[in-house]
C-alpha atoms as a PDB file:
ATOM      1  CA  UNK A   1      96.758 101.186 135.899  1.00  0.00           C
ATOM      2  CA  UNK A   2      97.951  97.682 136.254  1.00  0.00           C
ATOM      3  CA  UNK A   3      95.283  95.498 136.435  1.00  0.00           C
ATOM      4  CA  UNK A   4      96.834  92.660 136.849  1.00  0.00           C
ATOM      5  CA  UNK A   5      99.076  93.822 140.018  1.00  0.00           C
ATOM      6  CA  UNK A   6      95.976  94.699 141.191  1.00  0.00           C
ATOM      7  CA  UNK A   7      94.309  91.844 140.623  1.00  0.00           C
ATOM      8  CA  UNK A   8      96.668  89.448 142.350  1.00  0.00           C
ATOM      9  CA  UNK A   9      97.153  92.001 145.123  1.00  0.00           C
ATOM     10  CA  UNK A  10      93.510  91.590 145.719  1.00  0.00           C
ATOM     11  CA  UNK A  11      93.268  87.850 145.316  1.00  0.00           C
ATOM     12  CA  UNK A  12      96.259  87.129 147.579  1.00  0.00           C
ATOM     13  CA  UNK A  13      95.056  89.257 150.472  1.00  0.00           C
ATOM     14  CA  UNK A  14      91.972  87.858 150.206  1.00  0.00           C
ATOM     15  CA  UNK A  15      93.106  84.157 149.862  1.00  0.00           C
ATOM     16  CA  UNK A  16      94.719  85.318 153.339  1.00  0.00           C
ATOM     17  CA  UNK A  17      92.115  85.714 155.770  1.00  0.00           C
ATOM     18  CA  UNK A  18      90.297  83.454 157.367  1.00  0.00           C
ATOM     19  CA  UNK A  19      86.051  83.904 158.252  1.00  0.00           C
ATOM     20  CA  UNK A  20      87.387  84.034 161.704  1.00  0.00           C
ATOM     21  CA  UNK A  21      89.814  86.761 161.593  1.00  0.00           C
ATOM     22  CA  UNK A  22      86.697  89.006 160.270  1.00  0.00           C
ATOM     23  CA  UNK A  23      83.846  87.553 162.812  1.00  0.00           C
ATOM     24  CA  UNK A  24      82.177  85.137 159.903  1.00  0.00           C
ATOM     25  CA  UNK A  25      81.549  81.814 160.577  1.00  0.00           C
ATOM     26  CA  UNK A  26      83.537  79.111 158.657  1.00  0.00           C
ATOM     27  CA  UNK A  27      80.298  76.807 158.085  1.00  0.00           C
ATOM     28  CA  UNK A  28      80.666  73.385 156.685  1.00  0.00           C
ATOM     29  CA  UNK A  29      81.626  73.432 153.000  1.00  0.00           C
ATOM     30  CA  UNK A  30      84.641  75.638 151.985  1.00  0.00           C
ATOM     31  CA  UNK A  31      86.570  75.145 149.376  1.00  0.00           C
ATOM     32  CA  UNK A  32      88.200  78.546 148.657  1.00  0.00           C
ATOM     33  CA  UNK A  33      91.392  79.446 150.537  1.00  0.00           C
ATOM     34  CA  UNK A  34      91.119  82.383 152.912  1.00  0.00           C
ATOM     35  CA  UNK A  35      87.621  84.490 152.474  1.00  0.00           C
ATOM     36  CA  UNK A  36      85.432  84.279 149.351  1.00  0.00           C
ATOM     37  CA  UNK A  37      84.614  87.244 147.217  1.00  0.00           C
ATOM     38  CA  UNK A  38      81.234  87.560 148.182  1.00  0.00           C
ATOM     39  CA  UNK A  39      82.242  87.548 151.547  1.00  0.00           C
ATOM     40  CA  UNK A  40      84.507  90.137 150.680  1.00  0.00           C
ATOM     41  CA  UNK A  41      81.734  92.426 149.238  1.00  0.00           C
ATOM     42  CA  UNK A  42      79.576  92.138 151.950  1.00  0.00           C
ATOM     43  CA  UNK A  43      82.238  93.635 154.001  1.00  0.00           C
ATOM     44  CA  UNK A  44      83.444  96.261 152.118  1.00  0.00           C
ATOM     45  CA  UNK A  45      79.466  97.172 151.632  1.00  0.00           C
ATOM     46  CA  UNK A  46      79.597  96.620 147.695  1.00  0.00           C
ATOM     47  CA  UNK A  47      78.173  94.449 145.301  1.00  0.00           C
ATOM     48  CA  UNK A  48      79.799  90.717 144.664  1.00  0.00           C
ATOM     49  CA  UNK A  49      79.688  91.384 141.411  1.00  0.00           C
ATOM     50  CA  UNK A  50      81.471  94.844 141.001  1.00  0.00           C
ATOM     51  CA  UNK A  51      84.121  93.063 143.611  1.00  0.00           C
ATOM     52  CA  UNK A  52      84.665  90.239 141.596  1.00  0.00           C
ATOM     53  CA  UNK A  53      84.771  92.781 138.199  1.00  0.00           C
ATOM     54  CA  UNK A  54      87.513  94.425 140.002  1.00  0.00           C
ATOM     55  CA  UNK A  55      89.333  91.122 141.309  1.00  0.00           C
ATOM     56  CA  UNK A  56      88.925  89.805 137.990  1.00  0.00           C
ATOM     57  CA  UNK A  57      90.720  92.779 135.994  1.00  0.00           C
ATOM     58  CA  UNK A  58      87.663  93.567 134.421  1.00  0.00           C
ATOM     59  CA  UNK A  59      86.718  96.394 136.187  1.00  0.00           C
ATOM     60  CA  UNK A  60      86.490 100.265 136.308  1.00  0.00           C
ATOM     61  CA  UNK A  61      88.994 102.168 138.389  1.00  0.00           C
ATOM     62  CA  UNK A  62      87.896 102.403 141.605  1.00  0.00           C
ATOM     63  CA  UNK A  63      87.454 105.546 143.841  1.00  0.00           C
ATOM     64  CA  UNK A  64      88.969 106.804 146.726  1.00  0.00           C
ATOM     65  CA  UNK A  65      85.964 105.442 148.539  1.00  0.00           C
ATOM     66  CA  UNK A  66      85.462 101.690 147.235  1.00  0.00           C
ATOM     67  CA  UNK A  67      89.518 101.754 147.755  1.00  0.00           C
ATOM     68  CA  UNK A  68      89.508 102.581 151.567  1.00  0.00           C
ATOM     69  CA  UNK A  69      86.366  99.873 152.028  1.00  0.00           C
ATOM     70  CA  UNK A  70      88.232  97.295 150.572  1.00  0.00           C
ATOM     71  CA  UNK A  71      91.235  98.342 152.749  1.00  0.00           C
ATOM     72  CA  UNK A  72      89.236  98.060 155.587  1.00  0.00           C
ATOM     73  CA  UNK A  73      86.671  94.646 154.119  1.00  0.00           C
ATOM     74  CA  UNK A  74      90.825  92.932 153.780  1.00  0.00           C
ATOM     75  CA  UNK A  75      92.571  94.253 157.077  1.00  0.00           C
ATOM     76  CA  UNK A  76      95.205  95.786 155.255  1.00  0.00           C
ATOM     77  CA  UNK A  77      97.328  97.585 156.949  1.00  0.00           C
ATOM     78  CA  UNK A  78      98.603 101.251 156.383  1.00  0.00           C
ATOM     79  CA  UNK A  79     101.327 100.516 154.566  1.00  0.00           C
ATOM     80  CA  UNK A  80      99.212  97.627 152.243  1.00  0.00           C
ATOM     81  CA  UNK A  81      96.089 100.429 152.222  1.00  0.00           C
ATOM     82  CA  UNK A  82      99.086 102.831 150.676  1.00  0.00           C
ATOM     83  CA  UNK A  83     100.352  99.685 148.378  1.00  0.00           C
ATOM     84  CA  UNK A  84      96.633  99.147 147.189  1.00  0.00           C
ATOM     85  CA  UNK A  85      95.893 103.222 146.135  1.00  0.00           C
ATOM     86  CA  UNK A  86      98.922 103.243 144.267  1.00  0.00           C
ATOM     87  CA  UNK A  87      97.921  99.832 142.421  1.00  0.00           C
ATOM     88  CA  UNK A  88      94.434 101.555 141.045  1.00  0.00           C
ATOM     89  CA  UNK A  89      96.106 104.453 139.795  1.00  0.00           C
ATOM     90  CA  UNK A  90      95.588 107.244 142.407  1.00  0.00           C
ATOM     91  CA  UNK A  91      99.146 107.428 144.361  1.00  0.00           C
ATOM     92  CA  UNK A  92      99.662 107.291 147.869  1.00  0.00           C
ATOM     93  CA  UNK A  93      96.722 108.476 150.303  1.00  0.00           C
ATOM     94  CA  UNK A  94      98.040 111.715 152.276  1.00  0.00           C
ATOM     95  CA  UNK A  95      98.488 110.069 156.071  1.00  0.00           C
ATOM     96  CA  UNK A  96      96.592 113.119 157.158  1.00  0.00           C
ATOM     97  CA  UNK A  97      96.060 113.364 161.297  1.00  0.00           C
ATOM     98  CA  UNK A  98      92.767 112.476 160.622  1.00  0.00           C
ATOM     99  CA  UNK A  99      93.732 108.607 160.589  1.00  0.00           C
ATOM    100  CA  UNK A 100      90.551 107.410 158.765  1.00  0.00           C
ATOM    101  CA  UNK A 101      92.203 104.295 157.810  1.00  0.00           C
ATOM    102  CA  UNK A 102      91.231 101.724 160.075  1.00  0.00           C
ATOM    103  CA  UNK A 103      93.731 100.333 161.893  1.00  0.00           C
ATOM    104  CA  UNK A 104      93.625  96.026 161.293  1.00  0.00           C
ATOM    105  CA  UNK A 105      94.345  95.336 164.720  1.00  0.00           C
ATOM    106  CA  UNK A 106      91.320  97.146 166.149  1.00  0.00           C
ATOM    107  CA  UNK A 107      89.475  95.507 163.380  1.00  0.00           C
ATOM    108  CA  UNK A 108      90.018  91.899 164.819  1.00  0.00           C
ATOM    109  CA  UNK A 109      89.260  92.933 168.213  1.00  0.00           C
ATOM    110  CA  UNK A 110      86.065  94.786 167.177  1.00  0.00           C
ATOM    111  CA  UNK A 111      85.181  91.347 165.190  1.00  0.00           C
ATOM    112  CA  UNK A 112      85.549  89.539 168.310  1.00  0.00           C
ATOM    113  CA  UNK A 113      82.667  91.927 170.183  1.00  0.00           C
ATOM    114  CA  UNK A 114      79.908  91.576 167.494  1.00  0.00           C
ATOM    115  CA  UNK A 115      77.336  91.244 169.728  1.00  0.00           C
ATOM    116  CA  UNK A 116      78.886  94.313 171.602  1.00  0.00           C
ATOM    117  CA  UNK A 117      78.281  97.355 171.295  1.00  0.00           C
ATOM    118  CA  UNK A 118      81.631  99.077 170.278  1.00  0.00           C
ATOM    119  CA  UNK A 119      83.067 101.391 167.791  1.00  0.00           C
ATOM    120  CA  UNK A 120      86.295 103.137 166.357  1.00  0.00           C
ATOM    121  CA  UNK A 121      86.639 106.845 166.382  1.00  0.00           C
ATOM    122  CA  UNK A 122      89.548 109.062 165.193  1.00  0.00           C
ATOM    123  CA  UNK A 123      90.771 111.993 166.905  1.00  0.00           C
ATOM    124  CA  UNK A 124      88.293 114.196 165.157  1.00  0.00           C
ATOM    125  CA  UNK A 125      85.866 112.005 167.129  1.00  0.00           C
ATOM    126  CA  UNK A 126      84.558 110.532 163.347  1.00  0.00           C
ATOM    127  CA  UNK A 127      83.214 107.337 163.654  1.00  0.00           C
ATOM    128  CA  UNK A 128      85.835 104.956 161.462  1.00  0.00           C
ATOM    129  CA  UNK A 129      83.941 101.437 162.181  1.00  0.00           C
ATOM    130  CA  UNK A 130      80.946  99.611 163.988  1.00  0.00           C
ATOM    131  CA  UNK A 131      79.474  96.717 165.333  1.00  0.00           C
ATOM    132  CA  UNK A 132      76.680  95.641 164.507  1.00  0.00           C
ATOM    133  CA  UNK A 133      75.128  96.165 168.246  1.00  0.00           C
ATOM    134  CA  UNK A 134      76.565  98.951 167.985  1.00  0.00           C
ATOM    135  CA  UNK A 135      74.092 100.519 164.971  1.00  0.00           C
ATOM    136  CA  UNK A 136      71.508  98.768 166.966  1.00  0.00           C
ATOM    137  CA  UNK A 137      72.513 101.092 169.529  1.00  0.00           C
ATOM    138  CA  UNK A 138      73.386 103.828 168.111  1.00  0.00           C
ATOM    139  CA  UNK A 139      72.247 103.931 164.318  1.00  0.00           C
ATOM    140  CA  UNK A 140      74.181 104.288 161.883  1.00  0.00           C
ATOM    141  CA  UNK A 141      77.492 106.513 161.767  1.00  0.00           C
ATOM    142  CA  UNK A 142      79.817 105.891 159.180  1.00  0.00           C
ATOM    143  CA  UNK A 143      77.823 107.012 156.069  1.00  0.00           C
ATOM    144  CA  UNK A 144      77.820 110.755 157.049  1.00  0.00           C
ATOM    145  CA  UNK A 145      79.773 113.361 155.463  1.00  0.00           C
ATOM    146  CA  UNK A 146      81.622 116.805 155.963  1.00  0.00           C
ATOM    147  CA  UNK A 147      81.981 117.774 159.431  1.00  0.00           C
ATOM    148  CA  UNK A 148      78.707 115.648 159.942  1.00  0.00           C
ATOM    149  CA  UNK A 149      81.105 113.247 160.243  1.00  0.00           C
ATOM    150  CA  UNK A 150      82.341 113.993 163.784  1.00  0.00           C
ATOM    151  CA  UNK A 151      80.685 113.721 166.971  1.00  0.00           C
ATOM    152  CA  UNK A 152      81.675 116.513 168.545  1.00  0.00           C
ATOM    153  CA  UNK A 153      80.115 118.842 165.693  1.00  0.00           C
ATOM    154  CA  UNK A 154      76.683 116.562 165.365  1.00  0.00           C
ATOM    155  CA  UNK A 155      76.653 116.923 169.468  1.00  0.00           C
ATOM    156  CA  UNK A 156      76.485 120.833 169.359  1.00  0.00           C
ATOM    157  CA  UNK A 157      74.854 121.281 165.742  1.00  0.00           C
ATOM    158  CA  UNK A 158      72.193 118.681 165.788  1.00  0.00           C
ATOM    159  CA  UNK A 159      70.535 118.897 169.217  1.00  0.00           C
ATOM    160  CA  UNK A 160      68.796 115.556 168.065  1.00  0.00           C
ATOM    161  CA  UNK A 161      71.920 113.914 168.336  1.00  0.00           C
ATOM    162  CA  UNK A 162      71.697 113.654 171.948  1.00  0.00           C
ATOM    163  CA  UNK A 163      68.537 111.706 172.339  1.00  0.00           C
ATOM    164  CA  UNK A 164      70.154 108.808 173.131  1.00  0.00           C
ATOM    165  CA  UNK A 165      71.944 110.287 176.492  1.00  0.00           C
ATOM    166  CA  UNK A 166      69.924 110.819 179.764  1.00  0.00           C
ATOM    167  CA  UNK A 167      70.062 114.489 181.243  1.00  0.00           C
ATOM    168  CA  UNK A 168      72.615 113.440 183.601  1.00  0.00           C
ATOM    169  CA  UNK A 169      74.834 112.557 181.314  1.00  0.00           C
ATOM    170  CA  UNK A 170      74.467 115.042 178.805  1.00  0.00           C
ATOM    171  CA  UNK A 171      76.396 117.995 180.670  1.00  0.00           C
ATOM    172  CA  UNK A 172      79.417 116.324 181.170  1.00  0.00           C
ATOM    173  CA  UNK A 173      79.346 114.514 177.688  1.00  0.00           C
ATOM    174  CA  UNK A 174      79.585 118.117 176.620  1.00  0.00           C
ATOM    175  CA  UNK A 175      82.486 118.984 178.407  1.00  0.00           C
ATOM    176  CA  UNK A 176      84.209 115.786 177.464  1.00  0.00           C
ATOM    177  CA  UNK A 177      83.907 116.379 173.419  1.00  0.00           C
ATOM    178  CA  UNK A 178      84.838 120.160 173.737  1.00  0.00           C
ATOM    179  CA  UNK A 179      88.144 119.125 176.151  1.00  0.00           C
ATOM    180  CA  UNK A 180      88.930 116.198 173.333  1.00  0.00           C
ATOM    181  CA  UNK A 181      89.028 118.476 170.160  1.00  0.00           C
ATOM    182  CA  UNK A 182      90.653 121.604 172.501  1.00  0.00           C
ATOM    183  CA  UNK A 183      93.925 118.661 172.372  1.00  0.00           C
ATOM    184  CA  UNK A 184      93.521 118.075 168.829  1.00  0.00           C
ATOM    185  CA  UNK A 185      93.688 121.709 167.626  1.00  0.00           C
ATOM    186  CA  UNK A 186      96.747 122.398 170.271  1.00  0.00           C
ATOM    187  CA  UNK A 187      98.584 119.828 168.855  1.00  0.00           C
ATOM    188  CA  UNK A 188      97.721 120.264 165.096  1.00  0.00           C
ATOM    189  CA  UNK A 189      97.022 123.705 164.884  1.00  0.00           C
ATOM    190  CA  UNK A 190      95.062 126.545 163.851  1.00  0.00           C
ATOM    191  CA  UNK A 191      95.026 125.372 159.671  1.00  0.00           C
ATOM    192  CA  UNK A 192      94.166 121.912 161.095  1.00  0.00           C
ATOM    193  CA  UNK A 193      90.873 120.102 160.025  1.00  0.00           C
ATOM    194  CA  UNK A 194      89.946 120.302 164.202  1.00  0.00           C
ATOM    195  CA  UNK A 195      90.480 124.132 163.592  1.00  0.00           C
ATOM    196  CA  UNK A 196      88.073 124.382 161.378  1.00  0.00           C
ATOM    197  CA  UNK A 197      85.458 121.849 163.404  1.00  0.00           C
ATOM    198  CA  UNK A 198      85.706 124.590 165.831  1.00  0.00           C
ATOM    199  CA  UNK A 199      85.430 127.622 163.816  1.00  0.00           C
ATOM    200  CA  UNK A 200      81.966 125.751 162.156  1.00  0.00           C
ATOM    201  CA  UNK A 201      80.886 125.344 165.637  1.00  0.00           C
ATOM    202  CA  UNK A 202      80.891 129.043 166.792  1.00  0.00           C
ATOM    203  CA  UNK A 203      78.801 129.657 163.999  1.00  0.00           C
ATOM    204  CA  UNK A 204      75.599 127.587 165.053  1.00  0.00           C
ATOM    205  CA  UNK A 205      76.122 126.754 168.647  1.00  0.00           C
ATOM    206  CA  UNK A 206      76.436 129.372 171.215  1.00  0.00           C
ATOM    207  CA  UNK A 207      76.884 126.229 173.821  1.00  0.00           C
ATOM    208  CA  UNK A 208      79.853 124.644 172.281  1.00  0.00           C
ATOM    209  CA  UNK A 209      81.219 128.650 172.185  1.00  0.00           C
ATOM    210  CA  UNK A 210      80.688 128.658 175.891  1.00  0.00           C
ATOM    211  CA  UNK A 211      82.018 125.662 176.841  1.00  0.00           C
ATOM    212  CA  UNK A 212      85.076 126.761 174.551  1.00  0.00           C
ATOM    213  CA  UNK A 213      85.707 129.670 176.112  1.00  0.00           C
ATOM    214  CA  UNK A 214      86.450 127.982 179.793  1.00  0.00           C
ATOM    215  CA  UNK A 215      89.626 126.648 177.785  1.00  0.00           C
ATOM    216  CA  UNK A 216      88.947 123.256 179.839  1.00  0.00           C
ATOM    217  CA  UNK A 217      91.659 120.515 179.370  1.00  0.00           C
ATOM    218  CA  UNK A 218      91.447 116.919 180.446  1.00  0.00           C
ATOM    219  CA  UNK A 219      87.462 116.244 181.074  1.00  0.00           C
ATOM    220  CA  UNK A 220      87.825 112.352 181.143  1.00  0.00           C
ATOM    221  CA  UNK A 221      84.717 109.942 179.971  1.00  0.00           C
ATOM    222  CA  UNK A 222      82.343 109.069 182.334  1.00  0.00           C
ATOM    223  CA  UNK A 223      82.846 105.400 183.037  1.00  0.00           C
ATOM    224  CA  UNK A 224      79.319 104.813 183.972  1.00  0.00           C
ATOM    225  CA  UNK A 225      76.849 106.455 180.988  1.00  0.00           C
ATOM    226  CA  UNK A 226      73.406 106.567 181.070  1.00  0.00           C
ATOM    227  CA  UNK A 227      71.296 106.172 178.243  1.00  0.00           C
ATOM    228  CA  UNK A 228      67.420 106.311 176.826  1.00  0.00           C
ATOM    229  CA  UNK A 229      66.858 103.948 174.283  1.00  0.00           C
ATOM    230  CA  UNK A 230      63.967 104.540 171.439  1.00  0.00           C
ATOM    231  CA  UNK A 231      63.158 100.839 171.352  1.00  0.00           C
ATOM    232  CA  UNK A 232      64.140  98.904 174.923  1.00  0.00           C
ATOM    233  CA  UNK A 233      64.552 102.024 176.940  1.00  0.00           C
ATOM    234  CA  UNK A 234      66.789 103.429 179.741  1.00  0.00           C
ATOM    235  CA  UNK A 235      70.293 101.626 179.519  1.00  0.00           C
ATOM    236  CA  UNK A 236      73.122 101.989 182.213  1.00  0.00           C
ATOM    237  CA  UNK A 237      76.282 101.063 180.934  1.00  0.00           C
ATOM    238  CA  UNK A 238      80.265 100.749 181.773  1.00  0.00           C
ATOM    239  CA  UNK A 239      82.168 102.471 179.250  1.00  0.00           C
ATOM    240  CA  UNK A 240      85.746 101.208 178.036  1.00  0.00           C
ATOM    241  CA  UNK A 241      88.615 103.610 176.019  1.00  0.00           C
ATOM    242  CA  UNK A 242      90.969 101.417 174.441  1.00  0.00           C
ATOM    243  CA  UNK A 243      93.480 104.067 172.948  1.00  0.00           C
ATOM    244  CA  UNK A 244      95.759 103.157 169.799  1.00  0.00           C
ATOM    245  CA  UNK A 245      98.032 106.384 170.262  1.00  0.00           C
ATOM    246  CA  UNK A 246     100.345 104.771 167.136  1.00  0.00           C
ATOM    247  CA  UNK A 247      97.424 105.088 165.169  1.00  0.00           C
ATOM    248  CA  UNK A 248      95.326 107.627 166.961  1.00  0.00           C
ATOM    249  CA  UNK A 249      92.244 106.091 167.245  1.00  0.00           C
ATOM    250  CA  UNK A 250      89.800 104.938 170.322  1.00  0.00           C
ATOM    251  CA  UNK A 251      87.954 101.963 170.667  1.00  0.00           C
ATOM    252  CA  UNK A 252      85.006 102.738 172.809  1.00  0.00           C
ATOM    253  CA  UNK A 253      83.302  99.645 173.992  1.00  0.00           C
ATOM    254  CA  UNK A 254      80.110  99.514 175.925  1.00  0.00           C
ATOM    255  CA  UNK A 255      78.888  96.964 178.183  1.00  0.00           C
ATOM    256  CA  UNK A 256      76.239  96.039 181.399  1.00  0.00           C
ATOM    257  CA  UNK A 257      76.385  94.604 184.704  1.00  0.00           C
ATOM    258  CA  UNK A 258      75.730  90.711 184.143  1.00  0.00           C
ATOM    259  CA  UNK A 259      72.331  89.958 185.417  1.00  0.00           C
ATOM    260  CA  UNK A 260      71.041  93.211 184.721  1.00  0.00           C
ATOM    261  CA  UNK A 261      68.077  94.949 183.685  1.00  0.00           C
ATOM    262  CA  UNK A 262      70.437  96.676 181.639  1.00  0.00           C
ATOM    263  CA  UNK A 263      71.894  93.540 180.228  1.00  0.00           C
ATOM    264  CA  UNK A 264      68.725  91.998 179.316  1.00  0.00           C
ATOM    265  CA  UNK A 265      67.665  94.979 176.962  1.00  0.00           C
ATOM    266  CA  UNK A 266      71.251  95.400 175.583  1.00  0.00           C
ATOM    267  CA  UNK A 267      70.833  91.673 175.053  1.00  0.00           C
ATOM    268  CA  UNK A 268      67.716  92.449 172.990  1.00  0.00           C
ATOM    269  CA  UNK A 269      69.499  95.381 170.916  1.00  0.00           C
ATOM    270  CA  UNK A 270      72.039  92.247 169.866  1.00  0.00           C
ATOM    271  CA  UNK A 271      69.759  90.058 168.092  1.00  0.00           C
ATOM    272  CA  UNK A 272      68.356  93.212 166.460  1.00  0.00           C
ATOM    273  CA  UNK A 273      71.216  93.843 164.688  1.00  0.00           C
ATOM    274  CA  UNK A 274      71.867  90.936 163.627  1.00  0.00           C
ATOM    275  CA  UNK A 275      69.001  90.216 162.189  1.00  0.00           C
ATOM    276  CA  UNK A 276      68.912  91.189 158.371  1.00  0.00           C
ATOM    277  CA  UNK A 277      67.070  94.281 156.867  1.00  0.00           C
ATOM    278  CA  UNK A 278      65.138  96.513 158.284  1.00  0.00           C
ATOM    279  CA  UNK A 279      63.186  94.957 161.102  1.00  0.00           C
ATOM    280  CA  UNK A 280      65.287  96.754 164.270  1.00  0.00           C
ATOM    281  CA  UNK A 281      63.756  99.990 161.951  1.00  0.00           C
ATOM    282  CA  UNK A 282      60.325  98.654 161.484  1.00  0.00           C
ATOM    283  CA  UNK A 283      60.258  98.198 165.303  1.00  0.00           C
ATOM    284  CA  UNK A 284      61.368 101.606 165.837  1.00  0.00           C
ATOM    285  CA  UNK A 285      58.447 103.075 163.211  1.00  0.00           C
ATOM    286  CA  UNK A 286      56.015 101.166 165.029  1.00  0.00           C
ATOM    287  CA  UNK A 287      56.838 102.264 168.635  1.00  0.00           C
ATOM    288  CA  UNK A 288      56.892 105.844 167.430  1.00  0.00           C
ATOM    289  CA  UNK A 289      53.537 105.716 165.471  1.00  0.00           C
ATOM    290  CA  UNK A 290      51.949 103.946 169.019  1.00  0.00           C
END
């Protein structure tokens, strides 16, 4: 492995992005060009000091993993993600229809709605990035693994999954997911990785076999979505699809009617993300031990 290639690869994308073009503020004081390593780290959800290890030449070879959250930490795109596999020794990534590299200019849009609640999905319906209103919202959805990964199969496996929708919503949801991966398999096929999302389904979920068997194409989101939250309760919010087809992936945004109810308590969700360890979980032990 060239470490040095590496190395400078690192250092120059680095040197070229500015806090603003990942949602950080600039503050007062900055001397280093572009983003500093820490900063870095913190993004890519590893320590400063492995980052810096690895910047520095000094490091081990990285994995598969640390190598896509650096991709994603630097907005690289595909073509730099590819550049930046082959640099640590593992070849070129497989552009498999999954798309689970992150596409850079979602990225910048989705640092631009921080106090949003948004997030990235793939065809496969796994969740690729959040905000941080958004694991306010939602929890947290990117550290699964498997077909835990996906939506769809957490929706019909995991009946806990849907605590967050109210009963209205819940049918339809249903529909939606089961319509969404129907297109994926038609237009990948029966090896595909949706293929076998639906053959893990039939298993465990006589629902999702159901709902599969009415071979129903083209349920659309709901643009209105109801919601019951653990800590500030019932939510009703507008839904936005913002659909990268070169890419394949979905920005879903959510959002509420200014002056709201709604608004208020999605207001409170905001500053409970971004507030630092584990209070928005604290608050969330306490209500359910009350």
């Amino acid at each position: 492995m060239e470490y040095g290639d590496l190395s400078d690869f690192l250092r120059k994308r680095r040197e070229a992005l500015q806090p603003e073009d990942v949602g950080m503020p600039r503050g007062r004081r900055r001397r280093t060009p572009g983003l500093r390593r820490e900063e870095v780290a913190s993004l890519a959800s590893m320590s400063t000091d492995y980052y810096s290890r690895l910047e520095g030449g000094r490091g081990p070879q990285p994995s598969v993993d640390m190598l896509g959250a650096i991709a994603r930490a630097l907005r690289l795109t595909l073509e730099e993600r590819d550049h930046l596999f082959v640099l640590a020794g593992h070849g070129t990534p497989p552009r498999t229809t999954r798309a689970c590299h992150v596409d850079p200019g979602m990225l910048r849009i989705m640092d631009r709605l921080q106090d949003t609640p948004a997030l990235l999905v793939n065809r496969c319906g796994e969740t690729l990035a959040q905000t941080p209103a958004h694991v306010a919202f939602a929890g947290e959805q990117t550290n699964r693994e498997g077909m835990d990964r996906s939506e769809i199969y957490r929706w019909f496996a995991d009946p806990g999954s849907r605590a967050l929708y109210r009963e209205p919503d819940r049918s339809n949801h249903s529909r939606m997911l089961v319509s969404m991966l129907r297109a994926v398999v038609t237009a990948d096929g029966p090896k595909s990785y949706a293929a076998s999302i639906v053959r893990g389904l039939q298993k465990v979920s006589p629902e999702f076999t159901e709902l599969w068997e009415r071979h129903e194409v083209g349920v659309m989101h709901s643009r209105t979505k109801l919601f019951n939250h653990s800590v500030v309760g019932e939510l009703e919010l507008y839904c936005e699809v913002i659909d990268n087809r070169d890419q394949q992936q979905t920005l879903i945004v959510f959002t509420a009617e200014p002056g709201s109810e709604s608004a208020e308590r999605l207001r409170l969700l905001t500053v409970l993300g971004t507030n630092e360890g584990n209070f928005w979980k604290g608050l969330v032990e306490a209500k359910t031990e009350s």
